[in-house]
PDB file of N, CA and C in Angstrom:
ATOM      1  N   UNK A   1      33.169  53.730 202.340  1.00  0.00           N
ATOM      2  CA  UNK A   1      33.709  52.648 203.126  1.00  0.00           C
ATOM      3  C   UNK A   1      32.590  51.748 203.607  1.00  0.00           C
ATOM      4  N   UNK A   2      32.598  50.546 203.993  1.00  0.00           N
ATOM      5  CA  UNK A   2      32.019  49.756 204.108  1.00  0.00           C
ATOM      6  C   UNK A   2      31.966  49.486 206.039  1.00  0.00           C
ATOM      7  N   UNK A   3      30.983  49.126 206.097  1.00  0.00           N
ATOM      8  CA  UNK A   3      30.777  49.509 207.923  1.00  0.00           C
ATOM      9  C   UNK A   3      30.349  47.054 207.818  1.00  0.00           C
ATOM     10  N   UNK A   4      31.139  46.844 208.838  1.00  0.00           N
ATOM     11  CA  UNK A   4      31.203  45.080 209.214  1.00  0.00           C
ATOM     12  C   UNK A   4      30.717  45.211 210.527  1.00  0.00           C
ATOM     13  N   UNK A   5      29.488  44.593 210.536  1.00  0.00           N
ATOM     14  CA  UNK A   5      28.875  44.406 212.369  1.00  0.00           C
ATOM     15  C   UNK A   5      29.351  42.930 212.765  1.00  0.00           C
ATOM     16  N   UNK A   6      29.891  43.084 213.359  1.00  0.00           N
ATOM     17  CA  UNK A   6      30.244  41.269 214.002  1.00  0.00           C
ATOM     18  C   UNK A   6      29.304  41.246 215.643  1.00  0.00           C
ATOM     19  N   UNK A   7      28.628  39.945 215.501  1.00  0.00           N
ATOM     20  CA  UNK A   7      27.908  39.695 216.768  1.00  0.00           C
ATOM     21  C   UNK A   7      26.494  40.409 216.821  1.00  0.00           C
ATOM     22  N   UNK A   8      25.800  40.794 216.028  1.00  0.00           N
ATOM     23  CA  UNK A   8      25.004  41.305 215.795  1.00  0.00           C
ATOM     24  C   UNK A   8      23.703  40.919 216.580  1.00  0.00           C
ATOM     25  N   UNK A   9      22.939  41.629 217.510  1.00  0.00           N
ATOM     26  CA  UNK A   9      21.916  41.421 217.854  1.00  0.00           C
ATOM     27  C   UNK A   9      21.108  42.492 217.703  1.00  0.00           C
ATOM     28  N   UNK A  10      19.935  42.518 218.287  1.00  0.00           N
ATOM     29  CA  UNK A  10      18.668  43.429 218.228  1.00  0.00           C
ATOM     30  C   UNK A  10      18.656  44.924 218.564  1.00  0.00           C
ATOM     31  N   UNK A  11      19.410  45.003 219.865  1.00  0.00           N
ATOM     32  CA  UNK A  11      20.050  46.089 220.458  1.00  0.00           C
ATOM     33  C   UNK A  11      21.144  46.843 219.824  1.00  0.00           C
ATOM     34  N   UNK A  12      22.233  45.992 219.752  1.00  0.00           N
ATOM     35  CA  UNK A  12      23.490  46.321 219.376  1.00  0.00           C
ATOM     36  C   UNK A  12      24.657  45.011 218.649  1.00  0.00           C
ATOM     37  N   UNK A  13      25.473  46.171 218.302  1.00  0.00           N
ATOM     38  CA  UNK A  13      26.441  44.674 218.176  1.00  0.00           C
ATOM     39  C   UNK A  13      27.603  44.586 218.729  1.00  0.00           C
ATOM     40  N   UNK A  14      28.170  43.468 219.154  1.00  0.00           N
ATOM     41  CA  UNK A  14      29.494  43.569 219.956  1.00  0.00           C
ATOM     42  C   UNK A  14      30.968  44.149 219.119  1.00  0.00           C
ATOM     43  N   UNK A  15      30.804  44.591 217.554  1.00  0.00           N
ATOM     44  CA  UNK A  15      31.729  44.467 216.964  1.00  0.00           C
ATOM     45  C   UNK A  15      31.199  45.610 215.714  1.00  0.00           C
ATOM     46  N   UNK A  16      31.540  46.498 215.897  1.00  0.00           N
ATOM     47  CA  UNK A  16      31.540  47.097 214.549  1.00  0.00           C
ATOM     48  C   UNK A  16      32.655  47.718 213.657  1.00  0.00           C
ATOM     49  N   UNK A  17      33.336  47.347 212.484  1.00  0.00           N
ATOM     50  CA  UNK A  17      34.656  47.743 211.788  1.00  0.00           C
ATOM     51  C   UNK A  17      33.870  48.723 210.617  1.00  0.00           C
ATOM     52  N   UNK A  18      34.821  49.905 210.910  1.00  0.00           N
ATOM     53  CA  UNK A  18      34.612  50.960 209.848  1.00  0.00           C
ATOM     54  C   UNK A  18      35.971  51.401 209.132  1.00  0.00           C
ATOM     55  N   UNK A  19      36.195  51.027 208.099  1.00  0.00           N
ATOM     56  CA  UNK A  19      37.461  51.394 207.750  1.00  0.00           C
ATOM     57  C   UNK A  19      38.579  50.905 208.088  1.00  0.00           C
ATOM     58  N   UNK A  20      39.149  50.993 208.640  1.00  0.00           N
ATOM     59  CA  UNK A  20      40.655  50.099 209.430  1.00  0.00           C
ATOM     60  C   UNK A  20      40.281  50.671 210.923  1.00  0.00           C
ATOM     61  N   UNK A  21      39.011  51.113 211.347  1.00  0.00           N
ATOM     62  CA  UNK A  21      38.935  50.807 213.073  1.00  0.00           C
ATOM     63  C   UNK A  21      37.809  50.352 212.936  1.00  0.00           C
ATOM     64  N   UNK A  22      37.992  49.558 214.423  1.00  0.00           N
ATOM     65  CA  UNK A  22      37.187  48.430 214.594  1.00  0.00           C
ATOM     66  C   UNK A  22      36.955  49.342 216.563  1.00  0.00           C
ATOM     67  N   UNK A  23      35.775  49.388 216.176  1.00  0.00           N
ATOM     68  CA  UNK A  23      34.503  49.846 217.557  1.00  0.00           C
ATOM     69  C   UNK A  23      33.873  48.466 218.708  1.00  0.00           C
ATOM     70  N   UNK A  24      34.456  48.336 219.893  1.00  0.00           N
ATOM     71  CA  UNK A  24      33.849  47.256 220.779  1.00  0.00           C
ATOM     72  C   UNK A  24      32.815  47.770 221.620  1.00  0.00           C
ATOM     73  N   UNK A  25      31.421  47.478 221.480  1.00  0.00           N
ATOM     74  CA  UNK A  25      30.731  47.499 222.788  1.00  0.00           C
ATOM     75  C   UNK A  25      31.392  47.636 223.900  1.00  0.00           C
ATOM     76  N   UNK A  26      30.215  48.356 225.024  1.00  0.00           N
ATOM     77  CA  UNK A  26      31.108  48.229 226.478  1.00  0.00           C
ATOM     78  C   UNK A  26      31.077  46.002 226.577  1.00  0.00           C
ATOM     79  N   UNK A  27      32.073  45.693 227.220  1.00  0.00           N
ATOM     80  CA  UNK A  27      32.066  44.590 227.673  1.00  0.00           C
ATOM     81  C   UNK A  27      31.724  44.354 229.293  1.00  0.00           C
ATOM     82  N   UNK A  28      31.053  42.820 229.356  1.00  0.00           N
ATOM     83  CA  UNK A  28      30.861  42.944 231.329  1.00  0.00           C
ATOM     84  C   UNK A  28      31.036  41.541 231.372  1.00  0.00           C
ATOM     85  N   UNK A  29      31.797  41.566 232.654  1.00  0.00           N
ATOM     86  CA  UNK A  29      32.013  39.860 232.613  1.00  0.00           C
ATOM     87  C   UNK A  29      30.616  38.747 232.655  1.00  0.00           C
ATOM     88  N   UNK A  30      31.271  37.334 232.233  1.00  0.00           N
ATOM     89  CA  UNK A  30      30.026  36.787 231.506  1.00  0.00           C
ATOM     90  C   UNK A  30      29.997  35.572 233.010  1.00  0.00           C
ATOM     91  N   UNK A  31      30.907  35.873 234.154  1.00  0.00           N
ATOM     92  CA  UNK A  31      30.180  35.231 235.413  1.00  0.00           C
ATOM     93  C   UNK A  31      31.158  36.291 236.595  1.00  0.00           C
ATOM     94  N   UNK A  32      29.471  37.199 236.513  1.00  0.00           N
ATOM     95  CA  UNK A  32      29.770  38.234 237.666  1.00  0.00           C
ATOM     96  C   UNK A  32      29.842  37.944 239.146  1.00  0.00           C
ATOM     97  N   UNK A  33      30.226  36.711 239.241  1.00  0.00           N
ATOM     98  CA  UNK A  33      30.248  36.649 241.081  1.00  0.00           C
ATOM     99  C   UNK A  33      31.396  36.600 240.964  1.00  0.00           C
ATOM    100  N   UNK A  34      32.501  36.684 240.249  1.00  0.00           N
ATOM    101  CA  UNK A  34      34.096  36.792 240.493  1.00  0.00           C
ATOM    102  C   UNK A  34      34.242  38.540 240.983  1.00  0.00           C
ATOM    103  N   UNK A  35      35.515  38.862 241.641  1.00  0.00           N
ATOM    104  CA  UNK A  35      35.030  39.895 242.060  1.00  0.00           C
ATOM    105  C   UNK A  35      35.740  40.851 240.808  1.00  0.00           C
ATOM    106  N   UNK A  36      36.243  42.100 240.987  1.00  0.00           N
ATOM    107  CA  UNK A  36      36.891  43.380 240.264  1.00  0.00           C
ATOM    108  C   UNK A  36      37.660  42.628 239.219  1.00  0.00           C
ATOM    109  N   UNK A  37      38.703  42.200 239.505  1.00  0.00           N
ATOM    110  CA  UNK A  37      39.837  41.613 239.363  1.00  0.00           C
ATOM    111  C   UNK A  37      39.601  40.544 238.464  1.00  0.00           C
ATOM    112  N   UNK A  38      38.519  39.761 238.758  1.00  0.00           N
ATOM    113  CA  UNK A  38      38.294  37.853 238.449  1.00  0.00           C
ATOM    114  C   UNK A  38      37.223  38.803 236.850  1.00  0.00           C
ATOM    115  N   UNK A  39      36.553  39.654 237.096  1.00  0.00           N
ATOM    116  CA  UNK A  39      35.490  39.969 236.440  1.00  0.00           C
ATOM    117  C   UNK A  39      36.325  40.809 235.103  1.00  0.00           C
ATOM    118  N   UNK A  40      37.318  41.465 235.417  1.00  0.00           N
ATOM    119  CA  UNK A  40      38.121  42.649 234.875  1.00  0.00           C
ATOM    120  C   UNK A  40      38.698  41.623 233.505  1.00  0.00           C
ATOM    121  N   UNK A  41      39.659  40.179 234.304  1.00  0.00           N
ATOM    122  CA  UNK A  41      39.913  39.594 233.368  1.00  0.00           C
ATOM    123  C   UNK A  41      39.255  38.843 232.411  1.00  0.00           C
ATOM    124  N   UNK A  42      38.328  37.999 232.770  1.00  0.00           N
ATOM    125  CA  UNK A  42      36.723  37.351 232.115  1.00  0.00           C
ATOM    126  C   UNK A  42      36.513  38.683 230.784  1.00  0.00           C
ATOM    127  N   UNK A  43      37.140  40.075 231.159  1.00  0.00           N
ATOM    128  CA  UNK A  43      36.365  41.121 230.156  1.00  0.00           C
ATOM    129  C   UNK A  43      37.319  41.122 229.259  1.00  0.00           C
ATOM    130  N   UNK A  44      38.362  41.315 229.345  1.00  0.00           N
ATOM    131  CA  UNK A  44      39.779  41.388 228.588  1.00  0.00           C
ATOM    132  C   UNK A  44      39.592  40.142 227.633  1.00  0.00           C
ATOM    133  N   UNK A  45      39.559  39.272 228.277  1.00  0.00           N
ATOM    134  CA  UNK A  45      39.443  37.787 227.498  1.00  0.00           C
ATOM    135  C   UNK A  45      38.376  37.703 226.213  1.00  0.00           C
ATOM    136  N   UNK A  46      37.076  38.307 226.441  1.00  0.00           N
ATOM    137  CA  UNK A  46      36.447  39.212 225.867  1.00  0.00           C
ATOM    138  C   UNK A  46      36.941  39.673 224.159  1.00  0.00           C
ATOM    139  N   UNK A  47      37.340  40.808 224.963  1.00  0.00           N
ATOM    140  CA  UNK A  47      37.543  41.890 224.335  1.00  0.00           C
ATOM    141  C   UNK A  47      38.962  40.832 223.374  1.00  0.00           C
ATOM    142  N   UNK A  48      39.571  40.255 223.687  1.00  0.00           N
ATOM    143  CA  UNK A  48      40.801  39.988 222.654  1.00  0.00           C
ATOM    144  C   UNK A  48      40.038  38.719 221.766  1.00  0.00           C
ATOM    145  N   UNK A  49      39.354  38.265 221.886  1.00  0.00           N
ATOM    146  CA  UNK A  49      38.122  37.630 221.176  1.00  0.00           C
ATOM    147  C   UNK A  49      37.711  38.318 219.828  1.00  0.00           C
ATOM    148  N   UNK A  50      36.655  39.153 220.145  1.00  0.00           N
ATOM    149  CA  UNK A  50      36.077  40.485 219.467  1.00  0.00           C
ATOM    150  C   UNK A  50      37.011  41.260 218.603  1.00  0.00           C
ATOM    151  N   UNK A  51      38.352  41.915 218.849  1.00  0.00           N
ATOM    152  CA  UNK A  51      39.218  42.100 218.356  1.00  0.00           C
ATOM    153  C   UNK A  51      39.817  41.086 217.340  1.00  0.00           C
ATOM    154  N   UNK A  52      39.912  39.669 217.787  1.00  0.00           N
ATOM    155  CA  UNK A  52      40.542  38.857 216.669  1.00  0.00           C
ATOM    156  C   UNK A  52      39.369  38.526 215.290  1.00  0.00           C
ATOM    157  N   UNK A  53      38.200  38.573 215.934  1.00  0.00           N
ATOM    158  CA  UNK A  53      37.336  38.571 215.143  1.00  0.00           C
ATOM    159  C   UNK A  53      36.758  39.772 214.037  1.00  0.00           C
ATOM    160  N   UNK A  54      37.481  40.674 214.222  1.00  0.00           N
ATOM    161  CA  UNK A  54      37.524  42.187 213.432  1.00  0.00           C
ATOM    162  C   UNK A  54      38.579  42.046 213.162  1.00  0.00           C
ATOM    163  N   UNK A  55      39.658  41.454 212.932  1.00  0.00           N
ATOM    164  CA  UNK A  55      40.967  41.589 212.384  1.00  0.00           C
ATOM    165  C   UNK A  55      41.883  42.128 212.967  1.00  0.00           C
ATOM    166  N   UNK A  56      41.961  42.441 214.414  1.00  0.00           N
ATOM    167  CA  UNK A  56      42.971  43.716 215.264  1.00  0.00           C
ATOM    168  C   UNK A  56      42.791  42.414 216.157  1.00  0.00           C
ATOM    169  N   UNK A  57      43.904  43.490 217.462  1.00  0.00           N
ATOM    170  CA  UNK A  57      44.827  42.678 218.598  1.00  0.00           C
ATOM    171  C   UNK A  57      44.723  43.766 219.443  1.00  0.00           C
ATOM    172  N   UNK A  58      45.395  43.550 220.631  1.00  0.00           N
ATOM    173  CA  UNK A  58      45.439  44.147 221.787  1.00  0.00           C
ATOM    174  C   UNK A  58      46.498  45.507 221.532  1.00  0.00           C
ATOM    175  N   UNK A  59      47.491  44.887 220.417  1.00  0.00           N
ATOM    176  CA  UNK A  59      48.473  45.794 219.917  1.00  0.00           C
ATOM    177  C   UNK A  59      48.272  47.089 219.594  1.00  0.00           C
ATOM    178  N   UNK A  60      47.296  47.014 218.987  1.00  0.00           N
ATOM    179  CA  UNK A  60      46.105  47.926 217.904  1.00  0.00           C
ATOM    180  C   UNK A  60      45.271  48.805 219.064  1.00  0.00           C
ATOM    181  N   UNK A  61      45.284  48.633 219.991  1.00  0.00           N
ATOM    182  CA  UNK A  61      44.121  49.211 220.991  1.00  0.00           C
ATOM    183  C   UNK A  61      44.685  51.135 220.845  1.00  0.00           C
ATOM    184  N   UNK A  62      43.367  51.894 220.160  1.00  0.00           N
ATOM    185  CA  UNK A  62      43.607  52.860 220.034  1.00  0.00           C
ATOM    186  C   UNK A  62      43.115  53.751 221.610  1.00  0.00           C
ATOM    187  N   UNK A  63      41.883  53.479 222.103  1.00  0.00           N
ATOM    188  CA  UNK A  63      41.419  53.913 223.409  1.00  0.00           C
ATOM    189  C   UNK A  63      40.443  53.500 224.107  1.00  0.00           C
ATOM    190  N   UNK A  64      40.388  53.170 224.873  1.00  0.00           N
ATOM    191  CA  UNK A  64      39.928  52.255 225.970  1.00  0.00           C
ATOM    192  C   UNK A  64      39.056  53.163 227.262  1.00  0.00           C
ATOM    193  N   UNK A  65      37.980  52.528 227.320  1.00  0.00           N
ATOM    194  CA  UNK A  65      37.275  53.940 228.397  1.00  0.00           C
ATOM    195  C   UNK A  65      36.413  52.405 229.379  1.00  0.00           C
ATOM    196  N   UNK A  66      36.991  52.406 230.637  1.00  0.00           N
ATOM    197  CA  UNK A  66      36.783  52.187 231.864  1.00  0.00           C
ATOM    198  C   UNK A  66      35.934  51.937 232.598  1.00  0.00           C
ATOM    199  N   UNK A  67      34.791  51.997 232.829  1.00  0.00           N
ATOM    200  CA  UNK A  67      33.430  52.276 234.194  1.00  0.00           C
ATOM    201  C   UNK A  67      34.058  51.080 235.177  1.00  0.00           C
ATOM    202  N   UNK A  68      33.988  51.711 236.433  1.00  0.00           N
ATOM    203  CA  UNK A  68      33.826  51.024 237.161  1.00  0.00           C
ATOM    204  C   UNK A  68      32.211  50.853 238.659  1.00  0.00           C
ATOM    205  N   UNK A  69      31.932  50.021 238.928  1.00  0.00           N
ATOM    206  CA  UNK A  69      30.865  50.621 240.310  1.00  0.00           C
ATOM    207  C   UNK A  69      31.183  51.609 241.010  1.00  0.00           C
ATOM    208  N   UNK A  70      32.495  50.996 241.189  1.00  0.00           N
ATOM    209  CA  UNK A  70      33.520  51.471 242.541  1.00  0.00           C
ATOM    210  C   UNK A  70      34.945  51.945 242.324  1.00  0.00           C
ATOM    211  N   UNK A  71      34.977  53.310 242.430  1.00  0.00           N
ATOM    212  CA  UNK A  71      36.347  53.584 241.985  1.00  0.00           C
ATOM    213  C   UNK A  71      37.178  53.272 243.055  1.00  0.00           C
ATOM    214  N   UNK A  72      36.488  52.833 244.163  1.00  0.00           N
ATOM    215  CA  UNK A  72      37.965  52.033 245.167  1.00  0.00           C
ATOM    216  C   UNK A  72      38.541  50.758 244.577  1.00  0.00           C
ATOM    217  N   UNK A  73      37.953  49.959 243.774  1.00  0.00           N
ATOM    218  CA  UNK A  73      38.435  49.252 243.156  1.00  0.00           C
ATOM    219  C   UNK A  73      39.607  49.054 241.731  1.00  0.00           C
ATOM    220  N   UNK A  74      39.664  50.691 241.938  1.00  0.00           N
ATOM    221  CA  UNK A  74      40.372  51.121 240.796  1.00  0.00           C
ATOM    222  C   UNK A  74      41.957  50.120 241.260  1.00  0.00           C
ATOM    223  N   UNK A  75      42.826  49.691 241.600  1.00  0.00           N
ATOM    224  CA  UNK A  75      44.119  48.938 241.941  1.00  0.00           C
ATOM    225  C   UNK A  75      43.615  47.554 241.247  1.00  0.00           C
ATOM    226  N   UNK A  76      42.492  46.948 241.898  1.00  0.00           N
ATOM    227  CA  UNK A  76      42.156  45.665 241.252  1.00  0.00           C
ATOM    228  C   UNK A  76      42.042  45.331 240.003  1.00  0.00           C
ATOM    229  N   UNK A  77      41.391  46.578 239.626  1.00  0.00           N
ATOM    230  CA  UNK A  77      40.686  46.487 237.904  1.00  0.00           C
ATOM    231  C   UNK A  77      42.416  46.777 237.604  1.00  0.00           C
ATOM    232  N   UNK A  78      43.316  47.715 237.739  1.00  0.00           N
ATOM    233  CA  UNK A  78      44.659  47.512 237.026  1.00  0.00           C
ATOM    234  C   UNK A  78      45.377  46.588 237.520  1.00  0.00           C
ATOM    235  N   UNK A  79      45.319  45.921 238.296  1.00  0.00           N
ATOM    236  CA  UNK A  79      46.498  44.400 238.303  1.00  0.00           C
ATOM    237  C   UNK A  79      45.757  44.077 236.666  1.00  0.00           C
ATOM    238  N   UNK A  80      44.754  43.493 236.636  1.00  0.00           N
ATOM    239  CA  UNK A  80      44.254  42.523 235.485  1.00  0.00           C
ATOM    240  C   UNK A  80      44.566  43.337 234.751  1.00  0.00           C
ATOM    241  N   UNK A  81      44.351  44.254 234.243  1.00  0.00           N
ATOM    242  CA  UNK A  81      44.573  45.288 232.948  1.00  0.00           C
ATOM    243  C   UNK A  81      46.193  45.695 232.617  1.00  0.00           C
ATOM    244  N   UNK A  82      47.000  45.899 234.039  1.00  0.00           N
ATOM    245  CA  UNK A  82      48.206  45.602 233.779  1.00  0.00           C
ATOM    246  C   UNK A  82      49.005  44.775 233.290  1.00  0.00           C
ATOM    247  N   UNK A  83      48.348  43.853 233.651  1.00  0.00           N
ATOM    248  CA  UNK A  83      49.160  41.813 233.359  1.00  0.00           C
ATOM    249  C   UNK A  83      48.635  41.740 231.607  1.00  0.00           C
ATOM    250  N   UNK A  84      48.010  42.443 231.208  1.00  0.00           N
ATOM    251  CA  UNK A  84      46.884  41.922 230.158  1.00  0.00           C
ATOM    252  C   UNK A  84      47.705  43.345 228.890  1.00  0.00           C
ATOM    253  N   UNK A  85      47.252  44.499 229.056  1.00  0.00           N
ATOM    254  CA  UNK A  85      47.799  45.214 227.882  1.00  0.00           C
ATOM    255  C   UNK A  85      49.262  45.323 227.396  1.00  0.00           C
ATOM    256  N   UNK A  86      49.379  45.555 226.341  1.00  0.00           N
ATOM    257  CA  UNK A  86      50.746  45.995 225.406  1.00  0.00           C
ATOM    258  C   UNK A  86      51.378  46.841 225.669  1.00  0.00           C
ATOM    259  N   UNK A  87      52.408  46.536 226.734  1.00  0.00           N
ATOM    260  CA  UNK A  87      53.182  47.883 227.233  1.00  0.00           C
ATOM    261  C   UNK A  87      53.949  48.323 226.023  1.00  0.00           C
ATOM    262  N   UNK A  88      54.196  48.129 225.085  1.00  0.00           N
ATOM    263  CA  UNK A  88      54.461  48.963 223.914  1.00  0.00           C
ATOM    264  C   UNK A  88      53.504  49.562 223.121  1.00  0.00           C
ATOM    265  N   UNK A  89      52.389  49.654 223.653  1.00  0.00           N
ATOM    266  CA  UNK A  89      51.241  49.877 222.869  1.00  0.00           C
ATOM    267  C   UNK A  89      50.085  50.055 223.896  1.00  0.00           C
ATOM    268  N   UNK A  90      50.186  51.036 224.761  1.00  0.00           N
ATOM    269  CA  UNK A  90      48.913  51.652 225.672  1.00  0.00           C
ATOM    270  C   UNK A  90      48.178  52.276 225.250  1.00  0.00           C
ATOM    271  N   UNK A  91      46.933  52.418 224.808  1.00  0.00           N
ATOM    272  CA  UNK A  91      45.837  53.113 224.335  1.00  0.00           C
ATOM    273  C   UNK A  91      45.237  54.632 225.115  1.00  0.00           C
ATOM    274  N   UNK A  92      45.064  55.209 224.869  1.00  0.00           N
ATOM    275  CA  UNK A  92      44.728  56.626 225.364  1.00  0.00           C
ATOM    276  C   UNK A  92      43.465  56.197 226.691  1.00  0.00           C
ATOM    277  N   UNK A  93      43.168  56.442 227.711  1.00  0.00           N
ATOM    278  CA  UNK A  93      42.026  55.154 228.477  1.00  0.00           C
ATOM    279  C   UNK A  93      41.799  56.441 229.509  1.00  0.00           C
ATOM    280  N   UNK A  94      40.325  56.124 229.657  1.00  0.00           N
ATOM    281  CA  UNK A  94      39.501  57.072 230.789  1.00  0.00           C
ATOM    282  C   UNK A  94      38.949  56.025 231.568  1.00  0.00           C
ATOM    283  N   UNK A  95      39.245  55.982 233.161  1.00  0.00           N
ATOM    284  CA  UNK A  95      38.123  55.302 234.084  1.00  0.00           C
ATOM    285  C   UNK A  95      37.353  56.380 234.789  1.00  0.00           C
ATOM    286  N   UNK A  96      36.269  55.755 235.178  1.00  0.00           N
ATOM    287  CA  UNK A  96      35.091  56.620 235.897  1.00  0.00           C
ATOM    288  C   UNK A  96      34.701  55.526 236.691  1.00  0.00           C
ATOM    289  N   UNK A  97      34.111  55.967 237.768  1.00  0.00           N
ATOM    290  CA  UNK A  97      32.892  55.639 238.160  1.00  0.00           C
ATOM    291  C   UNK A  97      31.311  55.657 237.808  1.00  0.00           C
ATOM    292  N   UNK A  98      30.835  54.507 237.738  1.00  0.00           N
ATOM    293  CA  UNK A  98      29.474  54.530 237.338  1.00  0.00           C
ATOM    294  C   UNK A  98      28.812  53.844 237.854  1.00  0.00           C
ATOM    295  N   UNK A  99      27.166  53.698 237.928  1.00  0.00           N
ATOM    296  CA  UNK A  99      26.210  52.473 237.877  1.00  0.00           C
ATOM    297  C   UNK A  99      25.778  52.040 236.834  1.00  0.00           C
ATOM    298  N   UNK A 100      26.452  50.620 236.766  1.00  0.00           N
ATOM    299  CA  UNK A 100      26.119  49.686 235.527  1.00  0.00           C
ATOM    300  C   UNK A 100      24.584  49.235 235.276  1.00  0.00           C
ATOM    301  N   UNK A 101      24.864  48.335 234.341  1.00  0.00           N
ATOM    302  CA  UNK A 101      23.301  47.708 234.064  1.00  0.00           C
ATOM    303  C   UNK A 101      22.683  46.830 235.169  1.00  0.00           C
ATOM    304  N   UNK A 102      23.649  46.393 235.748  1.00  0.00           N
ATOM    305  CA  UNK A 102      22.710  45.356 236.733  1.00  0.00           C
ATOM    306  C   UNK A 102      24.334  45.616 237.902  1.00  0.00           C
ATOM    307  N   UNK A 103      23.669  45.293 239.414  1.00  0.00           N
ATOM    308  CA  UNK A 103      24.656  45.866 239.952  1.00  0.00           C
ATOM    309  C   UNK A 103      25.588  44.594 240.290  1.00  0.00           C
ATOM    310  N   UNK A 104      25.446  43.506 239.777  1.00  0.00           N
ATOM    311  CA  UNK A 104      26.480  42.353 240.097  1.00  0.00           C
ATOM    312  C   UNK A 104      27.522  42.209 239.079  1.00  0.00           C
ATOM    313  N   UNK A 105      27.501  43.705 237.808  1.00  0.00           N
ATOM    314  CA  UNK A 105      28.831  44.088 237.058  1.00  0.00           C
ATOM    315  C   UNK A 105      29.180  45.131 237.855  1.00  0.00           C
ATOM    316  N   UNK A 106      30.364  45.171 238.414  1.00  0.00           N
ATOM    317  CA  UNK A 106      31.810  45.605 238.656  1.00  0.00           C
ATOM    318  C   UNK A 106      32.497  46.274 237.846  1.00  0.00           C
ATOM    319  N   UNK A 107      32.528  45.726 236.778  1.00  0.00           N
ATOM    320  CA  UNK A 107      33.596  46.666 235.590  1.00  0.00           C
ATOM    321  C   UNK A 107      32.941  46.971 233.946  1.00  0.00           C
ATOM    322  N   UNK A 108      32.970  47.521 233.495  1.00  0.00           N
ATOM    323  CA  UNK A 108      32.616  47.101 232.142  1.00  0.00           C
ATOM    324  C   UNK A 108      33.979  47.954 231.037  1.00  0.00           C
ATOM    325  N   UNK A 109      34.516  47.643 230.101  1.00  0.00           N
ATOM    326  CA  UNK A 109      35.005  48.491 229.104  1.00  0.00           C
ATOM    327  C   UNK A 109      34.504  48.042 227.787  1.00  0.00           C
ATOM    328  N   UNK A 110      34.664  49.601 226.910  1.00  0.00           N
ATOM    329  CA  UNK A 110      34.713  49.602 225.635  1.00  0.00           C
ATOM    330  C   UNK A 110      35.952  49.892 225.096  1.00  0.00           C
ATOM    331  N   UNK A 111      36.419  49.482 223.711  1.00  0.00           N
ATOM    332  CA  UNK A 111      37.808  49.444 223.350  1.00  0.00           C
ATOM    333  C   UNK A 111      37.322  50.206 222.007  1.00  0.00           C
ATOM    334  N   UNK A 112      38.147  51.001 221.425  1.00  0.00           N
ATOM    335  CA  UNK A 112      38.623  51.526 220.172  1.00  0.00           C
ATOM    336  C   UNK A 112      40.134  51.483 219.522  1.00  0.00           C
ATOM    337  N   UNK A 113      39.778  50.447 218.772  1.00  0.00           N
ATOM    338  CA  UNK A 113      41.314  49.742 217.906  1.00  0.00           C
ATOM    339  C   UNK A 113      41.484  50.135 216.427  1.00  0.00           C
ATOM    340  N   UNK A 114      42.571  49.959 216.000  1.00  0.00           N
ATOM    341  CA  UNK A 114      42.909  50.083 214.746  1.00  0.00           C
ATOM    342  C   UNK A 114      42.927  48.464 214.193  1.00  0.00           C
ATOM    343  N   UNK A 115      43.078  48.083 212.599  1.00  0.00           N
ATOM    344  CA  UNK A 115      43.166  46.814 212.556  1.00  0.00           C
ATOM    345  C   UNK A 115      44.556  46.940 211.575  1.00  0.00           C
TER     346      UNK A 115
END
């Protein structure tokens, strides 16, 4: 099978398709002074980007894994994630708490889709 890097940089790439799944980097919003919520969606927006660009959709979302700073923020990060995923199509999804790369990200996810 043939492995497709989309977004490719030095580090990593935002997009890698292996077969009929398609692998997303963690994502972090791209203007972190919005807060949980403002930042959560900025990521989603993201992520359905990346996905269209590998050939999959939100539909397709096989599992989805979470970090947050602050797991008190866990309600905020799901309004946006609520309003935003395929209630016919919820992906298997772990949140945690963590410390991110820089502490003015709030949320970050990685997605695992089918295409």
């Amino acid at each position: 099978m043939t492995i497709a890097r989309h977004n490719a940089g030095p580090r990593m790439s935002q997009a890698v398709v292996h077969g009929d799944t398609v692998y997303l980097a963690g994502q972090v919003a791209s203007d972190p002074s919005a807060g949980v919520k403002g930042q959560t969606e900025q990521v989603l927006k993201k992520i359905d980007g990346l996905l269209a660009t590998a050939g999959s959709s939100k539909s397709k979302l096989l599992s989805a894994t979470v970090w947050l700073a602050n797991m008190g923020t866990y309600d905020e990060m799901n309004a946006a994630w609520d309003a935003w995923v395929d209630p016919d199509n919820t992906p298997a999804r772990a949140t945690v708490e963590a410390r991110l790369a820089s502490p003015k990200y709030l949320v970050e996810i990685a997605i695992v889709a089918g295409r």
